[in-house]
Protein backbone atom coordinates (compact mmCIF):
# COMPACT_ATOMS: atom_id res chain seq x y z
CA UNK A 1 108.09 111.80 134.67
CA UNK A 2 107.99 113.18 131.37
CA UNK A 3 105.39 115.47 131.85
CA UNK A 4 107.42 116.87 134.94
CA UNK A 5 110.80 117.46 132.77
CA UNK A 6 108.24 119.06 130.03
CA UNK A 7 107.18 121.62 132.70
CA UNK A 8 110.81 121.99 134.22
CA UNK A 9 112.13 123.13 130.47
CA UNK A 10 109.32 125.31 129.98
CA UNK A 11 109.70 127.36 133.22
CA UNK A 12 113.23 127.55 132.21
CA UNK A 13 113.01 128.72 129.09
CA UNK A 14 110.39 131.56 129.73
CA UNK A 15 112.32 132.58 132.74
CA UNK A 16 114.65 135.66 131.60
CA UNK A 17 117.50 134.81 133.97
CA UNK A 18 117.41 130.88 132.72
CA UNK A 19 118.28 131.98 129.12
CA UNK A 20 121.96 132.49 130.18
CA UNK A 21 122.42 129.28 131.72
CA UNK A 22 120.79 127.94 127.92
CA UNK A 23 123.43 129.55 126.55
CA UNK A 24 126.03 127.78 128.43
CA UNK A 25 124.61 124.62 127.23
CA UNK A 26 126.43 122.76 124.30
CA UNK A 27 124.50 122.22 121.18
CA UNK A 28 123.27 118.39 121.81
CA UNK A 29 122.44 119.51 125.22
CA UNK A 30 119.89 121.75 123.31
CA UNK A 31 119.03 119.62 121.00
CA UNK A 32 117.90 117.32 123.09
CA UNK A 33 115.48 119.64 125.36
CA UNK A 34 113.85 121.11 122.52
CA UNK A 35 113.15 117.97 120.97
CA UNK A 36 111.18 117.11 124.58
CA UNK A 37 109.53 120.71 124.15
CA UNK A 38 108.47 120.32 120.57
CA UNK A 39 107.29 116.95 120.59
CA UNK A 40 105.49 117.93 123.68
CA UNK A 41 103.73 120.23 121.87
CA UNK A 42 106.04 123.43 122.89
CA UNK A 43 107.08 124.39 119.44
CA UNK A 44 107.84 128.11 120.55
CA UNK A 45 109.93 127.73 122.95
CA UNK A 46 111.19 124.82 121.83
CA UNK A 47 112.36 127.27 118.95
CA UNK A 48 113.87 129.49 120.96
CA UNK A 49 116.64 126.55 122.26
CA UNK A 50 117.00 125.73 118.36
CA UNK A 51 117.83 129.21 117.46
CA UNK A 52 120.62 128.88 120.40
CA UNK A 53 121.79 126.00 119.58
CA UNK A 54 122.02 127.31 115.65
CA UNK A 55 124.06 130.27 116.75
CA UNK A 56 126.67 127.91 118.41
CA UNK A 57 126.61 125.76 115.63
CA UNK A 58 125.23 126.94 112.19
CA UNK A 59 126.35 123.86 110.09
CA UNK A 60 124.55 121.21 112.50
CA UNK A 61 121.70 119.61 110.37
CA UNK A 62 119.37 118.20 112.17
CA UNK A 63 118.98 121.13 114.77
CA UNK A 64 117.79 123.38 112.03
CA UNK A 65 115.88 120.22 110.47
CA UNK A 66 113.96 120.28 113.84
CA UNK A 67 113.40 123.72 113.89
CA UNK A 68 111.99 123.39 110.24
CA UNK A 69 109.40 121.28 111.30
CA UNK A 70 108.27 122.98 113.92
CA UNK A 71 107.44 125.62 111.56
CA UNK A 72 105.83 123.17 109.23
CA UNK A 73 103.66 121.97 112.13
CA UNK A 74 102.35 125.67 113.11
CA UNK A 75 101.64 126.32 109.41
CA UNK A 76 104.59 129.06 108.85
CA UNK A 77 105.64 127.01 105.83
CA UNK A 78 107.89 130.26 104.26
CA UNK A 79 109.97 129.86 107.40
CA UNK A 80 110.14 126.05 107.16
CA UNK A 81 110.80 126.26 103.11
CA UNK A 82 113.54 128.89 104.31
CA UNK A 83 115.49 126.01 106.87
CA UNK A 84 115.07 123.11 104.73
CA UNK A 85 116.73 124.94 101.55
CA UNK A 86 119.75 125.63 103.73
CA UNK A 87 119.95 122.52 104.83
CA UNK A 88 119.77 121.04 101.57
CA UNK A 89 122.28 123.33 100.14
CA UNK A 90 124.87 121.90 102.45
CA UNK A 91 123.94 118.24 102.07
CA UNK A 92 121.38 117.45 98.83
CA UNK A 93 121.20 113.92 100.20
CA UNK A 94 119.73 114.66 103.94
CA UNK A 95 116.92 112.15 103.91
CA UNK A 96 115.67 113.72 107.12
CA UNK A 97 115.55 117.71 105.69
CA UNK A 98 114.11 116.18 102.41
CA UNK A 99 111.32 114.14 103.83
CA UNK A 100 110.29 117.20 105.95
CA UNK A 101 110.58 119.48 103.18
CA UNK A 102 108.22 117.00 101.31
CA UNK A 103 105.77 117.40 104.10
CA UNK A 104 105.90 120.92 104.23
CA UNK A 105 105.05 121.72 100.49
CA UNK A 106 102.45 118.80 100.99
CA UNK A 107 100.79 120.68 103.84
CA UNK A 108 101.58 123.92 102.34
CA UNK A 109 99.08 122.95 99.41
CA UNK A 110 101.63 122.95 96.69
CA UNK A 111 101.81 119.22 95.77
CA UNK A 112 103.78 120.06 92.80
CA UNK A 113 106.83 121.16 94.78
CA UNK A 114 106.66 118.63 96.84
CA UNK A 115 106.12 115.90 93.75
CA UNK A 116 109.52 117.42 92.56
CA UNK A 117 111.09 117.30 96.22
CA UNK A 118 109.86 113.28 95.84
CA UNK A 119 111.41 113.41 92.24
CA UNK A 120 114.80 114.64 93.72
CA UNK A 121 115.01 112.11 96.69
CA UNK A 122 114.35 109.56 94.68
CA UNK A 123 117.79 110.16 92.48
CA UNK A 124 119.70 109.74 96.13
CA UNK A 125 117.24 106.87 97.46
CA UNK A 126 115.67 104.95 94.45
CA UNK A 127 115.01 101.92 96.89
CA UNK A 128 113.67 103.98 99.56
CA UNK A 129 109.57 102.99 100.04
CA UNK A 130 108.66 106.06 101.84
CA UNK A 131 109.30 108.78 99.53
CA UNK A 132 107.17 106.25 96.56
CA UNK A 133 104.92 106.09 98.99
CA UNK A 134 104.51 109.70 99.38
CA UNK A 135 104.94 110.46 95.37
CA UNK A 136 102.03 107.57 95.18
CA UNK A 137 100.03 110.01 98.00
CA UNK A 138 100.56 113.33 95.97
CA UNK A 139 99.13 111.84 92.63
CA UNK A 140 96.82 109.62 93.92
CA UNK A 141 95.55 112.88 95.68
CA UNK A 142 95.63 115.56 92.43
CA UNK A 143 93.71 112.03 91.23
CA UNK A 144 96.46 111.12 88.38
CA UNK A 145 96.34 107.60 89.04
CA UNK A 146 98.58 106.49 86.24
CA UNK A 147 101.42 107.88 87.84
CA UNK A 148 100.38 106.99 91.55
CA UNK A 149 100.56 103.30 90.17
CA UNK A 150 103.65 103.68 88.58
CA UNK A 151 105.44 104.71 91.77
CA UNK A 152 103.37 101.78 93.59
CA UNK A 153 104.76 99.49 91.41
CA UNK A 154 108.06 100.72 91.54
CA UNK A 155 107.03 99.42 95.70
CA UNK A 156 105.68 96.24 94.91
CA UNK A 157 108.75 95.51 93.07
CA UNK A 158 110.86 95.92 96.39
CA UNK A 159 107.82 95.27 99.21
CA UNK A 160 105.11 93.28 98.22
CA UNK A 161 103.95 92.99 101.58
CA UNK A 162 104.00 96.57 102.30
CA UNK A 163 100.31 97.09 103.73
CA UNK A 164 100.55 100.88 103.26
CA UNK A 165 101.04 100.55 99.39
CA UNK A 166 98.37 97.61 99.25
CA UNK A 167 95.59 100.37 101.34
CA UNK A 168 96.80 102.90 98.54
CA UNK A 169 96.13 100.69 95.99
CA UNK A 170 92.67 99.39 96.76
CA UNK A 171 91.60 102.97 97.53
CA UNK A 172 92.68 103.74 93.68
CA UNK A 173 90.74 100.50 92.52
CA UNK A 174 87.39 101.98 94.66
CA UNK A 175 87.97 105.36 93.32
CA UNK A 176 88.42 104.66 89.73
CA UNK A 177 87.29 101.18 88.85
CA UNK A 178 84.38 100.09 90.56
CA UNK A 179 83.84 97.02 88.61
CA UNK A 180 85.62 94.10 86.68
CA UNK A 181 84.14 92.21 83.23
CA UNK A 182 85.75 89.53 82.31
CA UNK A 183 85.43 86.05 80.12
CA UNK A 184 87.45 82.98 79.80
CA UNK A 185 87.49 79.79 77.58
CA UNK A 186 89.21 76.31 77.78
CA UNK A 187 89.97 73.87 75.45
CA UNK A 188 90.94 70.30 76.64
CA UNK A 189 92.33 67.72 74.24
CA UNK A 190 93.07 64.61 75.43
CA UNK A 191 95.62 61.79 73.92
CA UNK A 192 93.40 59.20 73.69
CA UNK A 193 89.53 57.99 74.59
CA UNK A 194 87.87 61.43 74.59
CA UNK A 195 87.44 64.15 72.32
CA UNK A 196 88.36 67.43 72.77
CA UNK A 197 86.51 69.47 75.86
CA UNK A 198 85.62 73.03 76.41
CA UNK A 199 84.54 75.44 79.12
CA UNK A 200 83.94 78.93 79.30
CA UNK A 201 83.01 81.51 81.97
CA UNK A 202 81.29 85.19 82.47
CA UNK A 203 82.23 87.07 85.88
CA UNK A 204 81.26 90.40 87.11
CA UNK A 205 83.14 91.65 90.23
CA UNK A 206 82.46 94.87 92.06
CA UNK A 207 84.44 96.38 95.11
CA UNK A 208 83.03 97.18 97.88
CA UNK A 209 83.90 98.98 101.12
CA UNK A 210 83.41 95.39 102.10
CA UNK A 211 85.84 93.54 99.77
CA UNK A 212 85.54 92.68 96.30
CA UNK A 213 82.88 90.06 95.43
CA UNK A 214 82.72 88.38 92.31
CA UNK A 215 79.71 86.57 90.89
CA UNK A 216 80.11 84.35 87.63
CA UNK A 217 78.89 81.74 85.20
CA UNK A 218 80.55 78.58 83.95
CA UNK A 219 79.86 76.20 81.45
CA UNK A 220 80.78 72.91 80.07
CA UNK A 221 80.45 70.40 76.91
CA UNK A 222 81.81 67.39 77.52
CA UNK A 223 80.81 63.97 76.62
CA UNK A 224 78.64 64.95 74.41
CA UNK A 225 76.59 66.61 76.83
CA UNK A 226 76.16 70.72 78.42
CA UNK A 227 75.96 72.14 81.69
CA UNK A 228 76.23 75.51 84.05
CA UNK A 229 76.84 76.37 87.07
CA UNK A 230 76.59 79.25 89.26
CA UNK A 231 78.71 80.76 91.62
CA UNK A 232 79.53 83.63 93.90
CA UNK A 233 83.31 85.16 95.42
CA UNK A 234 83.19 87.03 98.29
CA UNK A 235 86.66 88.37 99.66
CA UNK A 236 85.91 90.56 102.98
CA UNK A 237 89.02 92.85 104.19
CA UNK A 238 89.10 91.59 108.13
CA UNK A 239 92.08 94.05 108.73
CA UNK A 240 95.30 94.83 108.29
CA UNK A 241 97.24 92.61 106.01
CA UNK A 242 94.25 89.96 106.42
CA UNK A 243 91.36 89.05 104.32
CA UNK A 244 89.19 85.99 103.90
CA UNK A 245 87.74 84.10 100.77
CA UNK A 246 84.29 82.79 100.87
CA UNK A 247 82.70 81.17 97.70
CA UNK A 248 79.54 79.24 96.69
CA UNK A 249 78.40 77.39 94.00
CA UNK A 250 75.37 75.42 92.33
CA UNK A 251 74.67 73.45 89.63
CA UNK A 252 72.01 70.91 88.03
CA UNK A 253 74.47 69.77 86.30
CA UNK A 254 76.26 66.40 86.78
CA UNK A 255 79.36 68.22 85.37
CA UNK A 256 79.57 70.35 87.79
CA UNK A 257 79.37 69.52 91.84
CA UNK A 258 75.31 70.42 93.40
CA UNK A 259 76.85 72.58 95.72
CA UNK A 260 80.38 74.55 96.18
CA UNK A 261 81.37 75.86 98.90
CA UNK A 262 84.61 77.40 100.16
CA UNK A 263 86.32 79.69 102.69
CA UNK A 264 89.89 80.59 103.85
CA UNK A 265 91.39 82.95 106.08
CA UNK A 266 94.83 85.08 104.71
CA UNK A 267 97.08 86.56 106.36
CA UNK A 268 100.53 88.46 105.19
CA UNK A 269 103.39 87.62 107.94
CA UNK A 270 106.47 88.99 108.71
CA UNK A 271 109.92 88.97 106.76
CA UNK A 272 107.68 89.28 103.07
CA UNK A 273 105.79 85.39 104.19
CA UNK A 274 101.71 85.15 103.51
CA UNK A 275 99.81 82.27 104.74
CA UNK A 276 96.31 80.81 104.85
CA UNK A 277 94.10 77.97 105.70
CA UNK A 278 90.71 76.60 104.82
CA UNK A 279 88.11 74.26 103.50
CA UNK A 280 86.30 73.22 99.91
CA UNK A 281 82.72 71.27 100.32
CA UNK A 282 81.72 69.56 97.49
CA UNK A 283 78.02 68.21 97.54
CA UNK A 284 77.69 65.88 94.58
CA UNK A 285 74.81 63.37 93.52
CA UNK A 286 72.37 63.18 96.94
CA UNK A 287 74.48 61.15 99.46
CA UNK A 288 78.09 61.65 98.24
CA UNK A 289 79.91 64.85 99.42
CA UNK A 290 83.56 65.22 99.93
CA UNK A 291 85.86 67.84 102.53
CA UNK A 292 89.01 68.92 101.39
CA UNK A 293 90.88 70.78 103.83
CA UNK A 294 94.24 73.48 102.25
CA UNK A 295 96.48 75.46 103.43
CA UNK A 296 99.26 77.39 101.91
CA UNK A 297 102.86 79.35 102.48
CA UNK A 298 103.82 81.62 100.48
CA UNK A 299 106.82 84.02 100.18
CA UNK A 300 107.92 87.31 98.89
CA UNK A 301 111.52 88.08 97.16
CA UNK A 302 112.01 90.82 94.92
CA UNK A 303 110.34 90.54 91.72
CA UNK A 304 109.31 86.78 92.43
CA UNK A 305 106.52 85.43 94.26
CA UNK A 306 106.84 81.58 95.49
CA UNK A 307 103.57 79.04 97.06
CA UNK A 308 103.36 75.78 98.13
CA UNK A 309 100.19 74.95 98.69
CA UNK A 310 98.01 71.45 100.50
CA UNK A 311 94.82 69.83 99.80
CA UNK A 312 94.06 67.07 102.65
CA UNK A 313 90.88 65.36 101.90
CA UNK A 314 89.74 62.05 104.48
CA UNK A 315 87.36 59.70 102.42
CA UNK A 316 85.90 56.70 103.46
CA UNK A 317 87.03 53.26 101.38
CA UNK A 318 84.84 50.90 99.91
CA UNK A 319 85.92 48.36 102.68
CA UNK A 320 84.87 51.09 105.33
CA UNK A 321 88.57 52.26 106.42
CA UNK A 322 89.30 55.75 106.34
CA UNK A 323 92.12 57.30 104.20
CA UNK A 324 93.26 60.64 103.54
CA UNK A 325 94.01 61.58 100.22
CA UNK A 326 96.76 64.54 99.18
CA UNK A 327 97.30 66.67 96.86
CA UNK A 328 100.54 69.36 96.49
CA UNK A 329 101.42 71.75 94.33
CA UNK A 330 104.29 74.38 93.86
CA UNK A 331 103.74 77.86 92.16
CA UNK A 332 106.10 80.57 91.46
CA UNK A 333 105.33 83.98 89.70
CA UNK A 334 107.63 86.28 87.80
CA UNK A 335 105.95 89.95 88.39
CA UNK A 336 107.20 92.75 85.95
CA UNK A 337 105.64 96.53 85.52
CA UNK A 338 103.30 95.46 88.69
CA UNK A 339 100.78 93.23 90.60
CA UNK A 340 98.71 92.18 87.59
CA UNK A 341 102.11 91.55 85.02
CA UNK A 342 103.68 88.46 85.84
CA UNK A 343 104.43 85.16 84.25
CA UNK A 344 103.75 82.07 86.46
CA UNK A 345 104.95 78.21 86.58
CA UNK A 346 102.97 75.70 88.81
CA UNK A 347 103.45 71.92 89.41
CA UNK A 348 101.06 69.65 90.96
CA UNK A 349 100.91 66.39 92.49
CA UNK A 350 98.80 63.79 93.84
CA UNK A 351 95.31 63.53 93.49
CA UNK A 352 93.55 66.31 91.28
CA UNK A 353 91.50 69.12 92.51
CA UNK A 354 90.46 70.54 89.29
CA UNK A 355 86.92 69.43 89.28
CA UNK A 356 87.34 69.45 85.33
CA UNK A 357 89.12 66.38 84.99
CA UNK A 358 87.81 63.64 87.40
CA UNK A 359 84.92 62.78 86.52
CA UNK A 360 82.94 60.30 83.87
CA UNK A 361 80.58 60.92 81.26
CA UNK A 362 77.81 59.39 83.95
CA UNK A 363 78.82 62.34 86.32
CA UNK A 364 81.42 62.23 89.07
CA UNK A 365 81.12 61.40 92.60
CA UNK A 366 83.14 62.12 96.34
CA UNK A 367 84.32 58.50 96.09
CA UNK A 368 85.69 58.45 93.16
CA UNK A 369 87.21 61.62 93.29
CA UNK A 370 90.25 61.38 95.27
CA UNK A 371 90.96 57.73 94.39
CA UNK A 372 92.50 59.67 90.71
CA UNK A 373 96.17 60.37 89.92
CA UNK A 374 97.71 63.35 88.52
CA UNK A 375 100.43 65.77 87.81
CA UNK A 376 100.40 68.49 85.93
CA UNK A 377 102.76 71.27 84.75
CA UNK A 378 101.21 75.05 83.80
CA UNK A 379 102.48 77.94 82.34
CA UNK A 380 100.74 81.39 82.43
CA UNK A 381 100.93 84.80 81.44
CA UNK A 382 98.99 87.70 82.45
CA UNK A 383 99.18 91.34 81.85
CA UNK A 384 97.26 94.69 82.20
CA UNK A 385 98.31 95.90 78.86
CA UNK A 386 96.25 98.95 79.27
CA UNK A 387 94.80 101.34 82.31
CA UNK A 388 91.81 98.75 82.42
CA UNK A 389 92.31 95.45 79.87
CA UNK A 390 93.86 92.97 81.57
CA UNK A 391 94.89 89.57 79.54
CA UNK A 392 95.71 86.61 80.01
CA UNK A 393 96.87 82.85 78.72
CA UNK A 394 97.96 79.30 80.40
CA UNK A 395 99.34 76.45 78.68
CA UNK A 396 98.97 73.57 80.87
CA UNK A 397 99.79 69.77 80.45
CA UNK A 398 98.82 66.69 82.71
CA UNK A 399 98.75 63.12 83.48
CA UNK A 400 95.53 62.18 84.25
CA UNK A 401 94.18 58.81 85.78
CA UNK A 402 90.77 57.93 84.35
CA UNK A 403 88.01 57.20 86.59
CA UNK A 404 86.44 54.69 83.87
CA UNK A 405 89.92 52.64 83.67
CA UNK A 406 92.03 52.69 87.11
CA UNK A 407 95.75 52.91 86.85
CA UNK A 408 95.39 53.95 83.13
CA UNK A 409 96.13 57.57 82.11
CA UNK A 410 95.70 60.22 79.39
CA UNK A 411 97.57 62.85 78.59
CA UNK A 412 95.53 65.86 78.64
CA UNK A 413 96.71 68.95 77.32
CA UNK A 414 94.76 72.20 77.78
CA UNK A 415 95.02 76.25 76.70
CA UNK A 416 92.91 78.94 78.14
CA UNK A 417 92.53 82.28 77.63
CA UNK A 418 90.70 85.18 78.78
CA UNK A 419 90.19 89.08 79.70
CA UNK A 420 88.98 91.48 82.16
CA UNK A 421 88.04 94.33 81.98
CA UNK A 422 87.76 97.66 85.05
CA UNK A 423 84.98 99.69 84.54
C-alpha cells in the first residue's frame, strides 16, 4: 500500500497539469506527501511540494526543516545550512532544525560547526541525551577524548543505562587505554585473639574486542603463615546491555580456596533496573567444596546507584540434613564527575562471603564456612583523579563469628587501599 501511494505522488508531481491541483492543496496537505516522497527516497520531488507549501506559508518550521534535510541527505549542505539558519532565526530553540543542522555540518565535514551547534542546543536543552551524545560523537571522532568523556558524563549523570553512551565509552577505553595496572593492600585488625592481618594484590587487565579480562595475584599473612593465589576475570560483551562474568582461581594455599570458580549473567532492564544471576564454586581441602548461588537487583536514579544483592548456599549438616545458608547485603553508590567517581556504603548480613575472614589458622573448609555469622558496614571512595590514575580507599567494620569459638565474635576492623592505572 505504501509503495502504491509512493508511485501515485510521484506521477503527480512530475505530471505538468498535476502541479495546479498541488497548489490547491493546503500546507499540511503538502507536508504530509512530501514527507511519504522523501522518506521514500524521492527527495526531488519531494522538494518541489516543500517549496509549495513554503510559498503558502513561509513561517511554518518544520516544512522548511524537512526540506533542509533533504538537502543534507543529497550532500547540498550550502542549501541545507541556508534553511536551517532561517529557521533558527525565527525560533533559536527548534530542537528539530538544530539537531538537523548538527547533522548537516557533521556530514558536511566541519565538526567544529557542528560542536558549536551542540554547544548552543545544549544552553536550551541541558538535560537532553541526544545532543551529549552527539557532542560525545564529534570529539570522540577529532579523537579529543577528554572532552568526549566530559559530555558522557554529563549522560551518565542523567542515564546510566543509556547503552548508546556505554558503546561510546568502551570504544574510547579500546582506543586509548588498552590496559589497566593496578595494586591493592589490606590491613585487618581484629579486637581480640588475633593479630593484625594483611593482603595484597597485583592485576593486569586488557580489553579486548571480546570483553575486558583481568588476570591477578593475591596474597596473604595470616597466622603466622603466607600464601598466593592465582586468578583470572573474564567479562565477555554477549550484546546489547548484557555481559557475563566468568572467573577462576587456584591456590596451594590453605588460605586461599584450591579452586575458584565463578560466573554470572548481567543484564540492564528497563526503567534504569540491572539484574543478574549466578554461581561461586569453592573447592577446598580434597573432599569439601561448597555452591553458593547470587543474584542481584539493582537500580538507577540520578546521581545514585542502589543493589541488593543474595548469596544462597545449601550445605549438608553434621547430622546429614540439608540447610541453606544466606547471606544479604545492601549497597548504594554516590557517583560525581562520572562512572569511576563515586562514594559507596554497603551493609551485609548473614553468613560471610569474604573468604578472608572464615577461616582458622589450620585452613578453612565448605562446612565450616557457612555455619559463621556476620555483619559488616563499609565505606568507600574511589576516583579517577587524572586521565588514567584511578584511586581508591574502604573503611570497613564487622562482626565476625569465629570458626575456633562458635557463637563468640570479634570485631574486625579493616582499611584498604589501592590504584589503577590505564595504559
Amino acid at each position: 500500500m505504501k509503495r502504491i501511494l509512493l508511485t501515485f505522488l510521484l506521477a503527480l508531481v512530475t505530471a505538468a497539469p498535476a502541479q495546479t491541483s498541488f497548489e490547491a492543496m493546503d500546507p499540511d496537505g503538502l507536508f504530509a506527501a512530501a514527507r511519504t516522497l522523501a522518506f521514500g527516497g524521492q527527495r526531488a520531488p519531494a522538494r518541489v511540494l516543500l517549496r509549495i507549501a513554503l510559498a503558502k506559508a513561509p513561517e511554518y518550521a518544520d516544512v522548511r526543516i524537512l526540506l533542509a534535510r533533504t538537502y543534507a541527505w543529497d550532500g547540498m549542505h550550502d542549501s541545507a545550512r541556508a534553511e536551517f539558519r532561517t529557521v533558527l532565526y525565527r525560533e533559536q530553540d527548534n530542537r528539530d532544525a538544530l539537531h538537523g543542522a548538527i547533522d548537516n555540518e557533521t556530514w558536511a565535514g566541519e565538526p567544529q560547526k557542528a560542536v558549536a551547534l551542540c554547544d548552543r542546543a545544549l544552553q536550551f536543552y541541558p538535560k537532553d541525551i541526544d545532543f551529549l551524545l552527539k557532542k560525545a560523537r564529534l570529539h570522540f571522532d577529532r579523537q579529543q577524548d577528554r572532552e568526549a568523556a566530559a559530555a558522557l558524563n554529563r549522560i551518565a549523570r542523567l542515564d546510566r543505562t543509556n547503552a548508546a553512551a556505554a558503546e561510546l565509552r568502551q570504544a574510547m577505553a579500546l582506543q586509548s587505554s588498552l590496559f589497566t595496572a593496578g595494586a591493592e593492600m589490606t590491613n585487618e585488625s581484629y579486637s581480640r585473639i588475633y593479630s593484625p592481618m594483611r593482603y595484597a594484590s597485583l592485576s593486569l587487565g586488557r580489553r579486548t574486542p571480546y570483553g575486558a579480562v583481568i588476570v591477578r595475584v593475591n596474597g596473604a599473612y595470616r597466622f603466622g603463615s603466607g600464601g598466593m593465589q592465582a586468578e583470572v576475570d573474564w567479562y565477555p560483551g554477549l550484546g546489547a546491555g548484557m555481559y557475563g562474568y566468568l572467573n577462576y582461581g587456584y591456590s596451594g594455599s590453605p588460605l586461599f580456596p584450591m579452586h575458584r570458580i565463578g560466573a554470572e549473567f548481567f543484564a540492564m532492564l528497563p526503567a534504569s533496573f540491572e539484574a543478574s544471576a549466578g554461581v561461586r564454586v569453592l573447592d577446598f581441602e580434597p573432599g569439601s567444596s561448597a555452591t553458593m548461588y547470587t543474584a542481584a537487583v539493582g537500580y538507577y536514579y540520578g546521581s545514585f546507584w542502589g543493589s541488593l544483592r543474595g548469596y544462597l548456599t545449601p550445605w549438608e549438616h553434621p547430622d546429614g540434613s540439608n540447610e541453606l545458608s544466606p547471606s544479604y547485603s545492601a549497597t548504594v553508590r554516590w557517583y560525581q564527575e562520572g562512572p569511576d567517581d563515586f562514594f559507596s556504603f554497603r551493609a551485609q548480613g548473614g553468613f560471610s562471603p569474604d573468604l578472608r575472614r572464615i577461616q582458622s589458622g589450620a585452613g578453612m573448609t565448605g562446612t565450616e564456612l557457612f555455619l559463621l555469622g556476620s555483619q559488616s558496614l563499609t565505606l568507600g571512595w574511589q576516583s579517577l583523579v587524572t586521565d588514567r590514575l584511578l584511586l581508591s580507599v574502604t573503611a570497613d567494620a564487622a562482626r565476625q563469628e569465629l570458626s575456633s569459638l562458635p557463637d563468640e565474635y570479634v570485631t574486625v576492623v579493616s582499611l584498604t587501599a589501592g590504584f589503577k592505572v590505564r595504559f
